[in-house]
Protein backbone atom coordinates (compact mmCIF):
# COMPACT_ATOMS: atom_id res chain seq x y z
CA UNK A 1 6.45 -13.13 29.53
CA UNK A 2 6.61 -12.70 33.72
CA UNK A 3 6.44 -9.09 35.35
CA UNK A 4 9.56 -6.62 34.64
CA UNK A 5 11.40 -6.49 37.69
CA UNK A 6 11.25 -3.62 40.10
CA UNK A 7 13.52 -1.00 40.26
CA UNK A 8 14.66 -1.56 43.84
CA UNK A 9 15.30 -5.14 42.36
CA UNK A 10 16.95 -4.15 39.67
CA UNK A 11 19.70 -2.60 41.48
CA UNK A 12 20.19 -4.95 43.74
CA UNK A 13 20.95 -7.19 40.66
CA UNK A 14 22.97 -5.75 38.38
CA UNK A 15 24.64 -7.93 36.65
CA UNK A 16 21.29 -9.73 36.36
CA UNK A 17 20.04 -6.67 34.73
CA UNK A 18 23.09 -6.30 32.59
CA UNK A 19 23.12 -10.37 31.26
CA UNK A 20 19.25 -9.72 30.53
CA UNK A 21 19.62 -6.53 28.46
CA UNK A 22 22.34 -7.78 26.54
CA UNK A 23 20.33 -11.56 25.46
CA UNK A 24 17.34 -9.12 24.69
CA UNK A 25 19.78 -7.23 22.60
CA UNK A 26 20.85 -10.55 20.70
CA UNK A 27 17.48 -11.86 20.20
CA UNK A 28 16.61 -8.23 18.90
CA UNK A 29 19.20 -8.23 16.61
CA UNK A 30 18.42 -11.66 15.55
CA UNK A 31 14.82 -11.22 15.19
CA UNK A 32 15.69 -8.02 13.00
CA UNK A 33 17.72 -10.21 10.56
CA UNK A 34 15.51 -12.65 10.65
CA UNK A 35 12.34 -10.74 9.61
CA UNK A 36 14.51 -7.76 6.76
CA UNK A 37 14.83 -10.83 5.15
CA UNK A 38 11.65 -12.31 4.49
CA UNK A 39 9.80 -9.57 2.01
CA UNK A 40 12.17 -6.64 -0.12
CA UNK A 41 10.54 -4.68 -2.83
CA UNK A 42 12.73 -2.95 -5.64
CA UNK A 43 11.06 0.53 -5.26
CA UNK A 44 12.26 2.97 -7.88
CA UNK A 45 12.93 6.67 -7.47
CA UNK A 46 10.56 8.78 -9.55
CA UNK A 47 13.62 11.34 -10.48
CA UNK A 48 14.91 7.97 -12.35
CA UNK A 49 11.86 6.77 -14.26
CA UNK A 50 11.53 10.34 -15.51
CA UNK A 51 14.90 9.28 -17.29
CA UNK A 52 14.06 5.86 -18.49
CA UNK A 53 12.67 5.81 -22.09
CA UNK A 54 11.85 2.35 -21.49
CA UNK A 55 10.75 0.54 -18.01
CA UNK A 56 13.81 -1.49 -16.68
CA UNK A 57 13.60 -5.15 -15.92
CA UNK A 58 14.32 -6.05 -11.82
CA UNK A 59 17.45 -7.30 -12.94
CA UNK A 60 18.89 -4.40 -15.25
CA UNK A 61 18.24 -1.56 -12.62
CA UNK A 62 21.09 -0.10 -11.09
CA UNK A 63 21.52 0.66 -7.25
CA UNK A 64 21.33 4.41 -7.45
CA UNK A 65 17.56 3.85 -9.31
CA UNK A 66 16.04 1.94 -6.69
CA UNK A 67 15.39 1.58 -2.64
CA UNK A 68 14.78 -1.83 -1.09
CA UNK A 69 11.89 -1.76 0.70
CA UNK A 70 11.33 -3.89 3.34
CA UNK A 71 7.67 -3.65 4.96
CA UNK A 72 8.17 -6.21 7.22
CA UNK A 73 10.33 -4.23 9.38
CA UNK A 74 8.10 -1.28 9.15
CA UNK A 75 5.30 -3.45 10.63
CA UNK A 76 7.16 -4.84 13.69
CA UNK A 77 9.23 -1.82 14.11
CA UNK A 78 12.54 -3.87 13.73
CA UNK A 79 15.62 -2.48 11.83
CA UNK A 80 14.65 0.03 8.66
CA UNK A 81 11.97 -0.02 5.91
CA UNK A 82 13.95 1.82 3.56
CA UNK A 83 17.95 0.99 2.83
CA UNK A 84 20.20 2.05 -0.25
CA UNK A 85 21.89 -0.41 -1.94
CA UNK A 86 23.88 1.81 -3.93
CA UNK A 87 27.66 1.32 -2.35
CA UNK A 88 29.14 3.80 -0.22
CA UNK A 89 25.78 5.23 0.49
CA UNK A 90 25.48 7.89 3.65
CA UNK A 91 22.67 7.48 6.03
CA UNK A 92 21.15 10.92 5.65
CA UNK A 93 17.70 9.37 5.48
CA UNK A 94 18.63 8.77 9.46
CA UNK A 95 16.77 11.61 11.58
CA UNK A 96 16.52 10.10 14.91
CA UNK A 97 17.94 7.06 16.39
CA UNK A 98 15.62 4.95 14.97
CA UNK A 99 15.45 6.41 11.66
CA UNK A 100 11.36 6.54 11.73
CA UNK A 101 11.51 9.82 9.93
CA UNK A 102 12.99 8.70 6.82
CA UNK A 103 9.87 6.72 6.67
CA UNK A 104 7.86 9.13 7.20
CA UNK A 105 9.55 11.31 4.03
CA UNK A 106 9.01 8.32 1.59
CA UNK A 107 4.95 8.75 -0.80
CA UNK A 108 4.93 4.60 -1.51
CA UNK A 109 3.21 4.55 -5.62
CA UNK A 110 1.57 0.98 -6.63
CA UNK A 111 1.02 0.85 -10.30
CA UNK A 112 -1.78 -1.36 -11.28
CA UNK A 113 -1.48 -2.12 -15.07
CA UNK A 114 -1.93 -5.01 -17.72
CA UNK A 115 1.01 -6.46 -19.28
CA UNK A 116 0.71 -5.86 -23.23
CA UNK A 117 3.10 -8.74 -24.29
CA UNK A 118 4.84 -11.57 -21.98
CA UNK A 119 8.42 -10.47 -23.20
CA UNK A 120 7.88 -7.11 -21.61
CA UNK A 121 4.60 -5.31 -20.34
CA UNK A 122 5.05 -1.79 -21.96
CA UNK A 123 6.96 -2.24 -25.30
CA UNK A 124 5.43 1.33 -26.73
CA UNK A 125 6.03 3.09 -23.29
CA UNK A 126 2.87 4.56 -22.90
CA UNK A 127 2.31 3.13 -19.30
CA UNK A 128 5.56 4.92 -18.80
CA UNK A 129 4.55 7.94 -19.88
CA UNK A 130 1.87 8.18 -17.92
CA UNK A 131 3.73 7.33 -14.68
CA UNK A 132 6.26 9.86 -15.21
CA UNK A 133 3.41 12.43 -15.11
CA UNK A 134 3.05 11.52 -11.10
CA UNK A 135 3.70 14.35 -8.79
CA UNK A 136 5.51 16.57 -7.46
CA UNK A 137 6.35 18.20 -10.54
CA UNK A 138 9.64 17.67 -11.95
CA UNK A 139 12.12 20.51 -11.16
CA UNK A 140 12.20 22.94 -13.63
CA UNK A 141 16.53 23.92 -14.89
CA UNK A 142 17.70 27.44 -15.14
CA UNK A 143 17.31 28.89 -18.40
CA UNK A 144 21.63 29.09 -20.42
CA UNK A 145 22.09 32.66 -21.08
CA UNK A 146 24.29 30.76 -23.55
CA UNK A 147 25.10 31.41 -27.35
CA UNK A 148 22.12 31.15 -29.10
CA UNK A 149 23.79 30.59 -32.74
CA UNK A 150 22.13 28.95 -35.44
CA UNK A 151 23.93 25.83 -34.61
CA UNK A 152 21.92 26.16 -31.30
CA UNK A 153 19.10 27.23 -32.31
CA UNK A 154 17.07 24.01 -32.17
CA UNK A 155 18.92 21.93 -29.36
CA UNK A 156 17.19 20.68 -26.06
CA UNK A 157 19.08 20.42 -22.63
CA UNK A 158 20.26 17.15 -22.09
CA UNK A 159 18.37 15.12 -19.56
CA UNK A 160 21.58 14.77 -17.55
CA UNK A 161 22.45 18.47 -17.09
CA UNK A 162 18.33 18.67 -15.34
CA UNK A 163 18.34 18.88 -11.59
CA UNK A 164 17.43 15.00 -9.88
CA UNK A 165 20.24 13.32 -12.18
CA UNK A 166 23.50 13.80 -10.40
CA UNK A 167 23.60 12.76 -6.64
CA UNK A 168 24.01 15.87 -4.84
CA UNK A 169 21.11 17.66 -7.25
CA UNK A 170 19.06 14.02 -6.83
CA UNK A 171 19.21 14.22 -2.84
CA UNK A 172 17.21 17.56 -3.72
CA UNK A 173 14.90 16.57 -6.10
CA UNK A 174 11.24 15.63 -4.00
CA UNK A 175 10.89 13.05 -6.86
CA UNK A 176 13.82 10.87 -5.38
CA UNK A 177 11.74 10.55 -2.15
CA UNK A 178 8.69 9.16 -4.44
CA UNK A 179 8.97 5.34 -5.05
CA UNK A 180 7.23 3.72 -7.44
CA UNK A 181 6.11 -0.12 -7.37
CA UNK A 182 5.95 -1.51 -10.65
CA UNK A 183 6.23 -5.50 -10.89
CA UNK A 184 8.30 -5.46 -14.06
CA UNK A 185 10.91 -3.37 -11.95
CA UNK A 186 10.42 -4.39 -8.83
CA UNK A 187 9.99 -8.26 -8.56
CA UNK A 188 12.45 -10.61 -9.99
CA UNK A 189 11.24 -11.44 -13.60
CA UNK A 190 12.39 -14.53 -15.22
CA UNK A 191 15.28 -16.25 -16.22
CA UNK A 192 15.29 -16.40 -12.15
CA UNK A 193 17.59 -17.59 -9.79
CA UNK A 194 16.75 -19.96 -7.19
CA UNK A 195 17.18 -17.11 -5.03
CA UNK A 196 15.21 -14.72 -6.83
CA UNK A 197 12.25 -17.44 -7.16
CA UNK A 198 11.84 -17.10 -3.38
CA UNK A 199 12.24 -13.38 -3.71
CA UNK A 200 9.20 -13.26 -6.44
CA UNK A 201 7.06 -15.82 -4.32
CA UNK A 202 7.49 -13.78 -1.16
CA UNK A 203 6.91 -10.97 -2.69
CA UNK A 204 3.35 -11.49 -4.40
CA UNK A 205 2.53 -13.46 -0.87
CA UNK A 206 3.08 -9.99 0.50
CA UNK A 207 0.32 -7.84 -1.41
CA UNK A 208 -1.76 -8.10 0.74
CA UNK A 209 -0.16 -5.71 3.20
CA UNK A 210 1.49 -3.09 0.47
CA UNK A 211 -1.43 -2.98 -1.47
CA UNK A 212 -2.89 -1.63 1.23
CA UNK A 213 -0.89 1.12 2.52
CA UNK A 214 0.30 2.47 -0.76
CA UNK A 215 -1.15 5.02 -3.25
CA UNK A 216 -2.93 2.55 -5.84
CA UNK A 217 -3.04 4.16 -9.60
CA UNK A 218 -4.92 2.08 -11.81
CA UNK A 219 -3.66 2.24 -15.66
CA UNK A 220 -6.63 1.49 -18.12
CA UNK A 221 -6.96 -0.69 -20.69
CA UNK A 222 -9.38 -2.35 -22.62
CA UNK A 223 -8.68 -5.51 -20.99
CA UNK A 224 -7.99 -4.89 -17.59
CA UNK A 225 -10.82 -6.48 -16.19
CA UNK A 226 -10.33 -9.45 -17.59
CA UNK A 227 -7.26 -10.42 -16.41
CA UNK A 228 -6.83 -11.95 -12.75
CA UNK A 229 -4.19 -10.22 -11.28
CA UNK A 230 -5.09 -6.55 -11.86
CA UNK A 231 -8.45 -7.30 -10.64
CA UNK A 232 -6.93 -8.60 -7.39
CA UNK A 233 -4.68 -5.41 -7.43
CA UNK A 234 -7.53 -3.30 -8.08
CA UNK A 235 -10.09 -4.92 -5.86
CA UNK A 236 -7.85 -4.84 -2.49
CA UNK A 237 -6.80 -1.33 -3.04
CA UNK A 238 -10.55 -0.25 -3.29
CA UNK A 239 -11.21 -2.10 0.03
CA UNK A 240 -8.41 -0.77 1.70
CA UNK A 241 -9.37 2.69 0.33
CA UNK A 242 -5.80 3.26 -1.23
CA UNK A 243 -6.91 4.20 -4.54
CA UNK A 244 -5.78 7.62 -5.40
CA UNK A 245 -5.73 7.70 -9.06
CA UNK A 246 -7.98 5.34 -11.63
CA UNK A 247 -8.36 5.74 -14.98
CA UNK A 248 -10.80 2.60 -15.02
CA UNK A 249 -13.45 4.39 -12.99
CA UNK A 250 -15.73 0.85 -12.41
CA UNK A 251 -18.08 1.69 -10.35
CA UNK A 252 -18.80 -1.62 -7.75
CA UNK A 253 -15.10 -0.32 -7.21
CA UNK A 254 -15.44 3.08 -5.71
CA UNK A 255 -18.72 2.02 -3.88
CA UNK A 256 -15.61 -0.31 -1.60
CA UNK A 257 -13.83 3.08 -1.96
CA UNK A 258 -16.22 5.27 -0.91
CA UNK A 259 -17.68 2.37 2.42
CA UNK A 260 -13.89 2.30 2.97
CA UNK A 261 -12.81 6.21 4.11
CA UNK A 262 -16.74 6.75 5.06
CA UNK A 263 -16.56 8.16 9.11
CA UNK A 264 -18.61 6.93 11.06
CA UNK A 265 -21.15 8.99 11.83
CA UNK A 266 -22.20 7.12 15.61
CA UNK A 267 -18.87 8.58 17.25
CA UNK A 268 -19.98 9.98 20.54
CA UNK A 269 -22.99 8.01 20.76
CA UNK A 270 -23.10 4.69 22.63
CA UNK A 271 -20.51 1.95 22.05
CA UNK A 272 -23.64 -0.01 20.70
CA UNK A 273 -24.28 2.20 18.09
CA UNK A 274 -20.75 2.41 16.59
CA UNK A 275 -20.85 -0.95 16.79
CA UNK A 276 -23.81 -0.97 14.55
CA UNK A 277 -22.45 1.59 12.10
CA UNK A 278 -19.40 -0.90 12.07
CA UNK A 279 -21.60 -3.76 11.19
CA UNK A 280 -23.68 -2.28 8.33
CA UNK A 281 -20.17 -1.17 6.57
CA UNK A 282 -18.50 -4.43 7.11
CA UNK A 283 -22.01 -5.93 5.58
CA UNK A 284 -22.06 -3.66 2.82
CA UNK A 285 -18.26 -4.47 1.57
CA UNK A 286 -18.21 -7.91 2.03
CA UNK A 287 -21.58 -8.09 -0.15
CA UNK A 288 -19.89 -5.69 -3.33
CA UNK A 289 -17.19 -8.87 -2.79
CA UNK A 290 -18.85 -11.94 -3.11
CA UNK A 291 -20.58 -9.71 -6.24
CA UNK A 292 -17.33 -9.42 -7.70
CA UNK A 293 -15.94 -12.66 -6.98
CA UNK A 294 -19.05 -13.78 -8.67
CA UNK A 295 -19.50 -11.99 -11.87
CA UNK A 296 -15.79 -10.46 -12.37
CA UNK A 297 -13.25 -12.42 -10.67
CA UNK A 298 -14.45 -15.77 -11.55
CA UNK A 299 -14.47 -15.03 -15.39
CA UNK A 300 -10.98 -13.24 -15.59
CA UNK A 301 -7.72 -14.93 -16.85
CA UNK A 302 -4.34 -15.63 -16.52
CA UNK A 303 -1.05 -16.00 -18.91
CA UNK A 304 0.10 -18.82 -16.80
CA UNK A 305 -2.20 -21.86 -15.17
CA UNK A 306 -0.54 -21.71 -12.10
CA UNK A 307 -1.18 -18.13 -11.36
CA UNK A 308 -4.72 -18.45 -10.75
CA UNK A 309 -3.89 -20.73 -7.85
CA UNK A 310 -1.53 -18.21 -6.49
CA UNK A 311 -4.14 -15.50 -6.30
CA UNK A 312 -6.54 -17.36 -5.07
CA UNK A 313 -4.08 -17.39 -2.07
CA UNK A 314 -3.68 -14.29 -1.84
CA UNK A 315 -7.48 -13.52 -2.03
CA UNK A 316 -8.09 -16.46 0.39
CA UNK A 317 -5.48 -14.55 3.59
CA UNK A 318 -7.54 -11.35 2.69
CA UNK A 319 -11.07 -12.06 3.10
CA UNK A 320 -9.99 -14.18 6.02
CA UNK A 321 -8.67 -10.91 7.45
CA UNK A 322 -10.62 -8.41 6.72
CA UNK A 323 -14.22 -9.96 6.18
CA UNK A 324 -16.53 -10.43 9.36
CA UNK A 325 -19.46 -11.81 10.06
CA UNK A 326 -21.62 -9.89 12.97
CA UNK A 327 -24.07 -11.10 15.48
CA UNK A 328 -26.05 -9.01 18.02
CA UNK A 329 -26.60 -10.20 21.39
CA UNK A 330 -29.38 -8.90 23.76
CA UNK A 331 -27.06 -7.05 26.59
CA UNK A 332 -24.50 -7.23 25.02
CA UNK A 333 -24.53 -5.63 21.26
CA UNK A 334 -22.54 -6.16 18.25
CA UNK A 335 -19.90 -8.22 17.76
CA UNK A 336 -17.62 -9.35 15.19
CA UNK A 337 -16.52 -12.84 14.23
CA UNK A 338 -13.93 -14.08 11.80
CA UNK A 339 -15.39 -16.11 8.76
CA UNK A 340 -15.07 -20.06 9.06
CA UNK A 341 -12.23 -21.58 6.48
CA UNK A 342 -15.54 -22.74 4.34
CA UNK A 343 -17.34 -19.29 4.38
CA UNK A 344 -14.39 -17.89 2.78
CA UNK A 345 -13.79 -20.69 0.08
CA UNK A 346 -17.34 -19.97 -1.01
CA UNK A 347 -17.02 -16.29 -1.24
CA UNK A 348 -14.00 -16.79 -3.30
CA UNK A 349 -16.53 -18.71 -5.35
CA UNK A 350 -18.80 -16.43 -5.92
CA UNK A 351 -21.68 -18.24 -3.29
CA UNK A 352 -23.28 -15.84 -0.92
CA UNK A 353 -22.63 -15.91 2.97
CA UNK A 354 -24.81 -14.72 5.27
CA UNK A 355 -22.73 -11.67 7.23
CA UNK A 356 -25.36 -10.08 9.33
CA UNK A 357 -28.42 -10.03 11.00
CA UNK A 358 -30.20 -6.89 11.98
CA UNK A 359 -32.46 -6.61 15.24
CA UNK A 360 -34.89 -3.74 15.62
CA UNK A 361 -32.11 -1.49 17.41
CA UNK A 362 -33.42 1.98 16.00
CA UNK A 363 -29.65 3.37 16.20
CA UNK A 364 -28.38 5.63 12.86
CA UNK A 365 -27.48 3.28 10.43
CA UNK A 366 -24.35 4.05 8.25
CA UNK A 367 -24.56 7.27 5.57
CA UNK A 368 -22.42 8.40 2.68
CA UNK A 369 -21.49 11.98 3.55
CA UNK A 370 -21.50 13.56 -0.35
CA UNK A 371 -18.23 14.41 -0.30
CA UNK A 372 -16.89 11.30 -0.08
CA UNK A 373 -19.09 10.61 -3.11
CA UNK A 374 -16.91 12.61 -5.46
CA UNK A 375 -14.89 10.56 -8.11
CA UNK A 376 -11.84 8.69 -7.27
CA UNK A 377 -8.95 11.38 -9.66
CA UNK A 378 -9.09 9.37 -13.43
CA UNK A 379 -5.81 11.06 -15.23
CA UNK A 380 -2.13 11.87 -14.16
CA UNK A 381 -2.36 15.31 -16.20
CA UNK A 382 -1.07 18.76 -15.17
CA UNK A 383 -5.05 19.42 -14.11
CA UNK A 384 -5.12 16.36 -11.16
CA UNK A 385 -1.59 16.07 -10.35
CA UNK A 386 -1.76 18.52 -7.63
CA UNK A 387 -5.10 16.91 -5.94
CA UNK A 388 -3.30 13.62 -5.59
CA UNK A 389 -1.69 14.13 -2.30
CA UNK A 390 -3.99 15.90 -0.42
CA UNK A 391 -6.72 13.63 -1.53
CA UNK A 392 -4.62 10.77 -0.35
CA UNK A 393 -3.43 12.38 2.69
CA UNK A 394 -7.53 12.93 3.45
CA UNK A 395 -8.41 9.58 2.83
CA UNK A 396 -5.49 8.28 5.06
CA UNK A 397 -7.02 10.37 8.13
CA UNK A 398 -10.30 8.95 7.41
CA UNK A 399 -9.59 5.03 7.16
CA UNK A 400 -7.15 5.53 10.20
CA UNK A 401 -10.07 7.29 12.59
CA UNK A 402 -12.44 4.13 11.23
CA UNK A 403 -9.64 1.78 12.20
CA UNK A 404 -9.56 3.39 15.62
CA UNK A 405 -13.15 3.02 16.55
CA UNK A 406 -13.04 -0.82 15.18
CA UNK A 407 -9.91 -1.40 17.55
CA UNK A 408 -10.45 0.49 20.56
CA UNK A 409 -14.20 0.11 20.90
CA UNK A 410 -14.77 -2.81 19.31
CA UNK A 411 -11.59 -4.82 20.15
CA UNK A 412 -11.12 -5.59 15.99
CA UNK A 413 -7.44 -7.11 15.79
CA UNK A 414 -7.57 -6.14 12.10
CA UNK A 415 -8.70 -2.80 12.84
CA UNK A 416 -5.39 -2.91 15.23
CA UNK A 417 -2.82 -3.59 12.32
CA UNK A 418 -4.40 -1.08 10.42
CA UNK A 419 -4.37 1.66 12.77
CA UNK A 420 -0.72 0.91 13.50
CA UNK A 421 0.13 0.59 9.43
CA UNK A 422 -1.04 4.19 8.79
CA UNK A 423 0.51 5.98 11.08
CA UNK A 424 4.16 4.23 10.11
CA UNK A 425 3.73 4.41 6.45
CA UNK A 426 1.85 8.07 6.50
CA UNK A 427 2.95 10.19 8.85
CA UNK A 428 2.52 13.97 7.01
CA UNK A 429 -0.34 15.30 8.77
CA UNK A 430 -3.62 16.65 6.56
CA UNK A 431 -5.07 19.88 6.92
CA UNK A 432 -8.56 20.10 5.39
């Protein structure tokens, strides 16, 4: 791309100027079609799972349950994240011209859980259950001065007279601005189209990224870490530090947890010994994974044969882009590499890789402050929903400030897309 043109150029050219702005306004548009399509989530509206008795398959949910989500366009700042597919829909969610504050409104749920049959993955509904416990509380409906007869005298309010189930009382319920990712709803499930193959298969391709900005809730069950893909779920979101409620409570996972939102404590010393501080983390996390690619990952299962290939993809893209190895030169400090294509096939593996290699530098090394020791929130009950957000929110501020130091100190392109991720997809501000 040349230099923009001057100013005293530029109007000495205008229809130049004009011609250019309008091509850049085509290949904008373009590019924005281009990437909405690749990746779209189903995301449903907590105010409508509250309703559901049963979780809805992808293909049985109807517009007014769900928001397509399309993270892409979040990323590159093209078009909007968030659109509603039900018809006729107004674009309240639009605050500004580029509609960044609807974004901002939306708390992104992942639910990590084990399928209990292949027909359908919660046939009893206790998974269900459990996520309709999320916050914010579910509004509570005037009481009926009504007749209070005997014929009344044991009846209920019916779920569709409660606030969050008509439109206009929906708009108001905070539970319609919660979205909840659950595959079963929100990828295409089979019979599939052609069309929704390519949906599905984009859409696991792209955990990497949403697993990573979303608020991860881990559902136990006695088999959970044996099976392939929650492990994957569960593993990235304790890297990323996006855990915010886990009823499994392993511990190798909130040691990545606890390395992930840890400040570093060298800020206002020397580049060098950030750099450091930097190093020993990245160290420490990439040695908890080749542990659990050794002992956990590479004795879990899968339903389907082909799956384990899959997620070995998706595991292969995310040590690639997040692992490091880091060398320390005399003059000039630390610095970070990316892996070679073989180092990451053997940490995948299970074989041990070499990360780091420590000179005598005397700087602080990295340290677990003991409150980011405290356990990761276990159950969704009256007693922990409130701590959810504001534990979420905390860890958000932390992992971004980490991601800071990597990128503008230590030039970490990873540590870039990070930085840039939580600031689009978390915007409310925490106040310790």
């Amino acid at each position: 791309m040349g230099h923009s043109p001057s100013l005293a150029v530029a109007s000495e050219e205008p229809e130049a100027s004009a011609t250019g702005n309008s091509a850049f306004a085509n290949a904008e548009e373009e590019l924005n079609n281009f990437v909405g399509s690749l990746i779209c989530y189903r995301m449903v509206r907590l105010s409508a799972i509250r309703h559901w008795t049963r979780w809805k398959k992808y293909q049985d949910l109807e517009p007014d349950e769900y928001i397509e989500y399309y993270p892409i366009r979040q990323e590159l700042g093209f078009g909007k994240a968030f659109e509603d597919p039900k018809p006729g829909a107004t674009e309240q969610s639009e605050v500004d011209s580029k509609g960044e504050q609807t974004e901002r409104k939306k708390k992104l749920y992942f639910i990590s859980h084990r399928w209990l049959n292949q027909v359908h993955p919660d046939p009893g509904g206790t998974q269900l259950r459990r996520v309709q416990q999320l916050p914010p509380h579910p509004p509570v409906a005037p009481l009926d001065p009504g007749p209070t007869s005997a014929d009344d005298a044991g009846s209920t309010s019916n779920i569709s007279d409660l606030p969050g189930n008509g439109d206009k009382s929906a708009q108001k319920d905070p539970a319609s601005e919660v979205l909840i990712f659950y595959d079963f709803s929100s990828l295409p499930q089979e019979p599939r189209t052609e069309d929704e193959k390519e949906i599905f298969k984009i859409g696991i391709n792209g955990l990497n990224d949403i697993l990573s900005y979303m608020r991860i809730v881990i559902l136990d069950n006695e088999e959970y870490m044996s099976r392939s893909w929650c492990l994957m779920e569960y593993f990235i979101g304790s890297f990323k530090g996006s855990l915010v409620l886990d009823e499994k409570g392993d511990d190798r996972m909130h040691q990545l947890q606890q390395l992930a939102v840890t400040p570093n404590s060298a800020i206002g010393w020397a580049k060098s010994a950030v750099a450091e501080a930097e190093a020993i983390r990245g160290s420490r996390m990439g040695n908890i994974a080749m542990s659990f690619f050794a002992e956990s990952f590479s004795n879990s299962d899968v339903t389907k044969g082909t799956d384990r290939q899959v997620i070995e993809d998706v595991f292969r893209t995310f040590i690639r882009d997040n692992i490091r190895t880091w060398t320390h030169e005399p003059y000039v400090g630390w610095k970070p590499a990316f892996l070679e294509a073989d180092q990451v096939d053997r940490i995948l593996r299970g074989e041990r890789v070499r990360l780091i290699d420590f000179p005598e530098t005397g700087l602080p090394i990295l340290k677990i402050p003991e409150e980011i020791k405290t356990t990761v929130p276990q159950f969704p009950l009256d007693s922990q929903r409130d701590v959810l957000e504001p534990f979420w929110r905390k860890n958000v501020v932390l992992r971004g400030c980490n991601a800071s130091a990597r990128y503008f100190l230590l030039n970490d392109s990873a540590a870039q897309k990070e930085w840039d991720m939580v600031q689009k997809t978390n915007i409310e501000p925490w106040e310790p």
